[in-house]
Each structure stands twice: as C-alpha cells, then as structure tokens.
C-alpha atoms as a PDB file:
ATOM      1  CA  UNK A   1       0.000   0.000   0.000  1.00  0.00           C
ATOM      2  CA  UNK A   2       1.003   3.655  -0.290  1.00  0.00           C
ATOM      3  CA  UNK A   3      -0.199   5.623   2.825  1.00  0.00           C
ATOM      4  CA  UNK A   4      -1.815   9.311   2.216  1.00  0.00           C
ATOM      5  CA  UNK A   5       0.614  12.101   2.888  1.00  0.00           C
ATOM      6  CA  UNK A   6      -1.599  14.392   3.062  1.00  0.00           C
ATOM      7  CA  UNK A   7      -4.205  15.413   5.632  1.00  0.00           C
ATOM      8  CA  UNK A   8      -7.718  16.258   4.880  1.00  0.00           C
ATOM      9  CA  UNK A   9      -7.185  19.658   5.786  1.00  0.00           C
ATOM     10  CA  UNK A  10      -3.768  19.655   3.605  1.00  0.00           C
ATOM     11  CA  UNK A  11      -5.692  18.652   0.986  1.00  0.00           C
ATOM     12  CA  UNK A  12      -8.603  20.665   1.263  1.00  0.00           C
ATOM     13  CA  UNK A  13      -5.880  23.981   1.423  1.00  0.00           C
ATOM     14  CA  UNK A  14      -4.472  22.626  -2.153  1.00  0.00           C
ATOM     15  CA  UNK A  15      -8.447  21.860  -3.193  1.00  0.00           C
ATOM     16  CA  UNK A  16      -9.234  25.979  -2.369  1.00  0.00           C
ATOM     17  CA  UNK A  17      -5.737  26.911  -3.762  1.00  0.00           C
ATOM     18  CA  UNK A  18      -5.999  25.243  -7.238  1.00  0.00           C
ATOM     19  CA  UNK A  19      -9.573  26.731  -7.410  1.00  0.00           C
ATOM     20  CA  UNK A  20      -8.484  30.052  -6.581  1.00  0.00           C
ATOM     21  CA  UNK A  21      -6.700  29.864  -9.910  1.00  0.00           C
ATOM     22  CA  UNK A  22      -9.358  29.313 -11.784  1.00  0.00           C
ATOM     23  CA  UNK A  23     -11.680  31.666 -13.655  1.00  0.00           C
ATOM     24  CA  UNK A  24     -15.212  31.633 -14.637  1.00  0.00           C
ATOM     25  CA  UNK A  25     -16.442  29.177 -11.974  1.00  0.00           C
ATOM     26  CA  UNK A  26     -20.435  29.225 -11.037  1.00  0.00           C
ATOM     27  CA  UNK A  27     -21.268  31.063  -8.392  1.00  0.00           C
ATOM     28  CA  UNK A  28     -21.275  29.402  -4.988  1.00  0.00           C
ATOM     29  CA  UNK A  29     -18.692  26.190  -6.612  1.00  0.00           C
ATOM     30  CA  UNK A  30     -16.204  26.696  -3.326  1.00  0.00           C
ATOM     31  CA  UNK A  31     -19.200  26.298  -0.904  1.00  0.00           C
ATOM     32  CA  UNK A  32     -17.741  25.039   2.120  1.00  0.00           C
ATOM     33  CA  UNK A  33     -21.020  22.577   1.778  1.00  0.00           C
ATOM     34  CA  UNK A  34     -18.927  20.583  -1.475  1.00  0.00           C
ATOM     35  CA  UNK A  35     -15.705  20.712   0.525  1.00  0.00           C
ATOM     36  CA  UNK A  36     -16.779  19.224   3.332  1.00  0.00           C
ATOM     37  CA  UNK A  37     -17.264  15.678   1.440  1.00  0.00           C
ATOM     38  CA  UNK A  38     -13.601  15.175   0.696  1.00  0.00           C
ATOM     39  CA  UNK A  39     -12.358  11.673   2.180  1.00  0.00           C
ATOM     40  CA  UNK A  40      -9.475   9.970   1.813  1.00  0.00           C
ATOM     41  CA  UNK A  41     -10.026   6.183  -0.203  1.00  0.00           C
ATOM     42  CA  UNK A  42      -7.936   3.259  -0.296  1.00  0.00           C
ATOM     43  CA  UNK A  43      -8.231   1.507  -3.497  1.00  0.00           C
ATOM     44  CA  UNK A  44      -6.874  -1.698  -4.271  1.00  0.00           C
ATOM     45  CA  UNK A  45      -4.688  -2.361  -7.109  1.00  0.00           C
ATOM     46  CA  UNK A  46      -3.371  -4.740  -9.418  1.00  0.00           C
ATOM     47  CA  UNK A  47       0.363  -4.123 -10.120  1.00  0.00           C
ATOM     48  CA  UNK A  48       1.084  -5.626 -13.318  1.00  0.00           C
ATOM     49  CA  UNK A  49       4.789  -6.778 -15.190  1.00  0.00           C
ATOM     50  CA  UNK A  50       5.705  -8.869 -18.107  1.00  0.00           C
ATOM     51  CA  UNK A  51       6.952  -8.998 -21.569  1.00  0.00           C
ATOM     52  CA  UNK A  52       5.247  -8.416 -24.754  1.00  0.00           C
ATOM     53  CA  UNK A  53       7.172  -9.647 -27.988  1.00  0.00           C
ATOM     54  CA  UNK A  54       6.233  -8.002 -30.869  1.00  0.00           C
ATOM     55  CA  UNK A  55       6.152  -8.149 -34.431  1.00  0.00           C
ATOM     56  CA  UNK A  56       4.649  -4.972 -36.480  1.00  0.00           C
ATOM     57  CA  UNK A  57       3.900  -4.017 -39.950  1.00  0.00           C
ATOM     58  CA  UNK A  58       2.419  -0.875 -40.585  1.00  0.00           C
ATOM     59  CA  UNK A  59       2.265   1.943 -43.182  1.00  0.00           C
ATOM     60  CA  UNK A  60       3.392   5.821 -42.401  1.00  0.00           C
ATOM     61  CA  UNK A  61       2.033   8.307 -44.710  1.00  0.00           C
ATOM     62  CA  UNK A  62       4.476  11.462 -45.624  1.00  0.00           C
ATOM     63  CA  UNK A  63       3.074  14.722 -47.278  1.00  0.00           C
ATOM     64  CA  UNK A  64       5.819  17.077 -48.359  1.00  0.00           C
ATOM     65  CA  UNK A  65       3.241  19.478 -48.966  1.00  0.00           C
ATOM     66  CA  UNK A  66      -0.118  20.684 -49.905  1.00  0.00           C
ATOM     67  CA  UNK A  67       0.516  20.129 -54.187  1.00  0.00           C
ATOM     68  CA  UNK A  68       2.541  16.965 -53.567  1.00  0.00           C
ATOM     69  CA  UNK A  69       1.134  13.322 -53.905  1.00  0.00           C
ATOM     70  CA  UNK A  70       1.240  10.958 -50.720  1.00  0.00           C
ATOM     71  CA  UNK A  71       4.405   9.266 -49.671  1.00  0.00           C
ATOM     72  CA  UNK A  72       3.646   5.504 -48.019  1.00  0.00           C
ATOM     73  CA  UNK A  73       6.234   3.382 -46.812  1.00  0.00           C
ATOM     74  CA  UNK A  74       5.629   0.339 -45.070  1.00  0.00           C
ATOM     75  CA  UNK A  75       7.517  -0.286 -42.148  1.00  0.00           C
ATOM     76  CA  UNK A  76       8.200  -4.235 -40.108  1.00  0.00           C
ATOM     77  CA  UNK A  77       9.624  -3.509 -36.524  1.00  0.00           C
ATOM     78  CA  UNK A  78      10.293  -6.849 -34.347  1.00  0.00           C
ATOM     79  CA  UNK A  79      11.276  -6.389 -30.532  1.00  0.00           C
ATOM     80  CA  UNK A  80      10.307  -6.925 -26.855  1.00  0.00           C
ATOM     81  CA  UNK A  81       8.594  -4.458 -24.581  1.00  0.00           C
ATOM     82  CA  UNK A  82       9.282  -4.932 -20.995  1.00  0.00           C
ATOM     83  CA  UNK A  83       7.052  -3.594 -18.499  1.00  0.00           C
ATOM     84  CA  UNK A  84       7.016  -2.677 -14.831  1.00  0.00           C
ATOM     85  CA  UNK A  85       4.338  -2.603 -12.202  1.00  0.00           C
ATOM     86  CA  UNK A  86       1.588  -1.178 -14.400  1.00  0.00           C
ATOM     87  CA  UNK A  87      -1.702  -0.258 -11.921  1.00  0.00           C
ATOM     88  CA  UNK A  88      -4.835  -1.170 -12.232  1.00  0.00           C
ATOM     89  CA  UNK A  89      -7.679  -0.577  -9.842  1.00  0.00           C
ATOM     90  CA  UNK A  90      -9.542  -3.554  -8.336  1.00  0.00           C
ATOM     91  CA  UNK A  91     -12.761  -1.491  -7.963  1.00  0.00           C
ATOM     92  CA  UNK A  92     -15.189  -1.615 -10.141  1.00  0.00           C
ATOM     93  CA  UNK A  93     -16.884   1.570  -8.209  1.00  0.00           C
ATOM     94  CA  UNK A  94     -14.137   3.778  -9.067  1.00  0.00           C
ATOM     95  CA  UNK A  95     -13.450   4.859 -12.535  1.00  0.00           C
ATOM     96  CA  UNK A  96     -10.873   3.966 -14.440  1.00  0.00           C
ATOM     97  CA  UNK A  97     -10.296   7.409 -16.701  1.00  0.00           C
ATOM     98  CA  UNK A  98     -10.264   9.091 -13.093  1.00  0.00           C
ATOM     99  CA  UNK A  99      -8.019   6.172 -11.755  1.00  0.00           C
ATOM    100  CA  UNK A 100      -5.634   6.618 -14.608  1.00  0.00           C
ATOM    101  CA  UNK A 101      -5.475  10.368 -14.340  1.00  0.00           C
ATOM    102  CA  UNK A 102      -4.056  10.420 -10.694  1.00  0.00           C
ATOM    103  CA  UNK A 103      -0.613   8.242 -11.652  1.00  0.00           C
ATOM    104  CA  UNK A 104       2.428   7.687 -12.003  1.00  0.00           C
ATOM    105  CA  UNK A 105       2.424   6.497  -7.949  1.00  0.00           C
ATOM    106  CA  UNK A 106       5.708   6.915  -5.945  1.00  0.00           C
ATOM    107  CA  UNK A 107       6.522   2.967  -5.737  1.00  0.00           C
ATOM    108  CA  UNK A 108       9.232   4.337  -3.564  1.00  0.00           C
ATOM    109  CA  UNK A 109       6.791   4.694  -0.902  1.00  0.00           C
ATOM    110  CA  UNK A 110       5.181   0.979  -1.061  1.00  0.00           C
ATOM    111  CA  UNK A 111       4.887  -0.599   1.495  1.00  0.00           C
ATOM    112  CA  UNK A 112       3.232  -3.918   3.066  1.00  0.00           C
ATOM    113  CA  UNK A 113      -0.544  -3.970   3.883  1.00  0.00           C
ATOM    114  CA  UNK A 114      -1.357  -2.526   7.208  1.00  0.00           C
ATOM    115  CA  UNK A 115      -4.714  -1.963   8.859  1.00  0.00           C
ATOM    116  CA  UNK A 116      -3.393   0.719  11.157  1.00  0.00           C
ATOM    117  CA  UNK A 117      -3.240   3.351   8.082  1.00  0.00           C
ATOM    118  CA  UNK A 118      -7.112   2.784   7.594  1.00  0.00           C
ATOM    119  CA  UNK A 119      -8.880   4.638  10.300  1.00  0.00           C
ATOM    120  CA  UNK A 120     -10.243   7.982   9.151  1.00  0.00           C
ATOM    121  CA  UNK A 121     -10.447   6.945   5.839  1.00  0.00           C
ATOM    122  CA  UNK A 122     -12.766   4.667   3.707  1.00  0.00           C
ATOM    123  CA  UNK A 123     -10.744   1.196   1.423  1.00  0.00           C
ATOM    124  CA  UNK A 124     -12.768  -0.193  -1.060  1.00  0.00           C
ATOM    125  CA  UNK A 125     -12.416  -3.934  -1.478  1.00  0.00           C
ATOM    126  CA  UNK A 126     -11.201  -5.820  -4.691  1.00  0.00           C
ATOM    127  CA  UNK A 127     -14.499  -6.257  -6.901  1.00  0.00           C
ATOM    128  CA  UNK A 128     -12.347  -6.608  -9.954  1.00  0.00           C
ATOM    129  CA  UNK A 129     -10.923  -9.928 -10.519  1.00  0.00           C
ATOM    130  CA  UNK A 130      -6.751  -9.922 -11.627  1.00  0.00           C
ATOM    131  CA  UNK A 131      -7.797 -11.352 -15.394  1.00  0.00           C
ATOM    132  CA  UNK A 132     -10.429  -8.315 -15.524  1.00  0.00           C
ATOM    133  CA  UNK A 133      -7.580  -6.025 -14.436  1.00  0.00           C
ATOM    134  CA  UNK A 134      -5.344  -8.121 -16.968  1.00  0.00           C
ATOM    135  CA  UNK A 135      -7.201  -7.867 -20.064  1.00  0.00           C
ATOM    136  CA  UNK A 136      -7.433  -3.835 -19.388  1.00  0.00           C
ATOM    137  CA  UNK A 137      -3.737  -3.994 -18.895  1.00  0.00           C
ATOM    138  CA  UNK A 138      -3.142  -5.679 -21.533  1.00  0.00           C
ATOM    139  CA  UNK A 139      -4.200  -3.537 -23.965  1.00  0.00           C
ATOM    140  CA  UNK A 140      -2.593  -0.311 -22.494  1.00  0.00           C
ATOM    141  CA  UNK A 141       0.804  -2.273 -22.927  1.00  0.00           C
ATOM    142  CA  UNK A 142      -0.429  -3.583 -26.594  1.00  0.00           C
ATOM    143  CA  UNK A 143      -0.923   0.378 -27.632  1.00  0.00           C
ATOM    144  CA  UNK A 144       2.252   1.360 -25.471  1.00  0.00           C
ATOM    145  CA  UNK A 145       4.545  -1.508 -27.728  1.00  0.00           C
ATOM    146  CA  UNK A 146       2.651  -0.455 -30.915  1.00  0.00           C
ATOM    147  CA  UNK A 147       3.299   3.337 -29.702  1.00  0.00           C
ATOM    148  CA  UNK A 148       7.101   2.389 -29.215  1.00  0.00           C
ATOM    149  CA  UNK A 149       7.555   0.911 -32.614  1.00  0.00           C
ATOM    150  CA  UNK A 150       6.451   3.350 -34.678  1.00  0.00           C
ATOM    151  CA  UNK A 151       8.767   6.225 -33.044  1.00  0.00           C
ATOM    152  CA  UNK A 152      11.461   4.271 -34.076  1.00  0.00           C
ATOM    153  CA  UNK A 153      10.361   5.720 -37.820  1.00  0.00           C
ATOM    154  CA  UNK A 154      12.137   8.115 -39.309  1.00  0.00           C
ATOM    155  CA  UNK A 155      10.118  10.561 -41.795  1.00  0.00           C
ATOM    156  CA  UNK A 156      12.218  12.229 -44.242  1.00  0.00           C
ATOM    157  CA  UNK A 157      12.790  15.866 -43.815  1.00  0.00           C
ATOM    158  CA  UNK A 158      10.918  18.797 -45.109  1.00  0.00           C
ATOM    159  CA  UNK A 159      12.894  20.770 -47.811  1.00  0.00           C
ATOM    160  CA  UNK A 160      12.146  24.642 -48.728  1.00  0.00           C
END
C-alpha cells in the first residue's frame, strides 16, 4: 500500500488553492457545503509486469506538402517491450479514466498492507478480478509496444 501524505485539511488547502486559480467558476462552486465531502479512499490495485514480444507491420504516410502526392512506406519492426508494475484498480466503483489520471504512484513509498493506516479513511475492497484487471492492462501495454515501434520511424525531412 502507499499511505496518504496528506491530511484532509492539507488537501482541502491545495483543493481551495488550485480553485483560486481558476476563472469563470459558477457562483457558490467553493461552498464550504462541497468541501466538506472530501475523504481519503484506499483503493486496491493490481500491479502488473511482463513482456510483450512483438512483431509490427504498418504503413506511415508522408506529405511534403499541400501540391505533392502521398508518400507511403511500409515499415516491419520486431522487438520486446518490458514492463514494470503497471496499476490497475480492483474497484469496479471507481473509474478507471479518473483512476488513470491520478498516476504515475511513488513505488518508492510501497509498502506492506497494514490496517493501522485505515482509520479515518474509507478502502474499497477488490471487486475486480486480476484477469479483468489483466485484459485492461493488456491492452494499455499492446498500444504502449505499438506506440514504441512506430517512433522508431524516421520521416524524411521537409525541404524549402
């Protein structure tokens, strides 16, 4: 687990602070009545590793400009992608797109499970299953490897 480092209050400070910044919010959004829901949650995760072997074909397109015609090549790229302690949640409750947006996590800071870093706050319990968490993995490393391969492309340079 990674304990909170921040208290409620802390956070509720940076909450005020980061919406302080911001312009053309509705009238009455900083109520006290919407900050006083913030709680800390403990969700479970699924850390993830592996290796994903690879072997890619795929066609870049090149413009030169506006008059010219279309440049394709086709391109084969072969290779392993290693990957390290990807997260995904284990609640089905909390959503992924918000999950995602919150990492990377400081893995420096793991630790074993303890109960005594619960009170005050809320932990949701594992409702998603590791091959659920898995499959969604999976294809966030698939895209990552595909991602990879093609920057390894090198488009020819734009002349005057």
């Amino acid at each position: 687990m990674i304990r909170f480092t921040l208290s409620r209050r802390a956070a509720i400070e940076r909450y005020e602070a980061e919406l302080a910044t911001k312009r053309f919010l509705p009238d009455g959004f900083v109520a006290e009545s919407r900050i006083v829901s913030v709680q800390g949650v403990y969700v479970p995760f699924w850390l993830n590793s592996g290796v994903v072997d690879f072997d890619l074909t795929f066609r870049a397109d090149y413009k030169r400009d506006s008059k010219s015609a279309s440049v394709y090549t086709y391109h084969h790229r072969v290779g392993t992608y290693e990957y390290h302690r990807i997260p995904a949640d284990g609640s089905e409750r909390m959503a992924d797109d918000m999950m995602d947006s919150i990492e990377p996590y400081d893995y420096t800071k793991l630790e074993p499970f303890s109960t005594s870093a619960l009170p005050g706050f809320v932990a949701e319990r594992y409702t998603v299953s590791a091959e659920q968490a898995n499959a969604r993995v999976d294809n966030c490393v698939a895209q990552s490897a595909i991602n990879a391969a093609k920057s390894t492309v090198a488009y020819p340079t734009r002349t005057p």
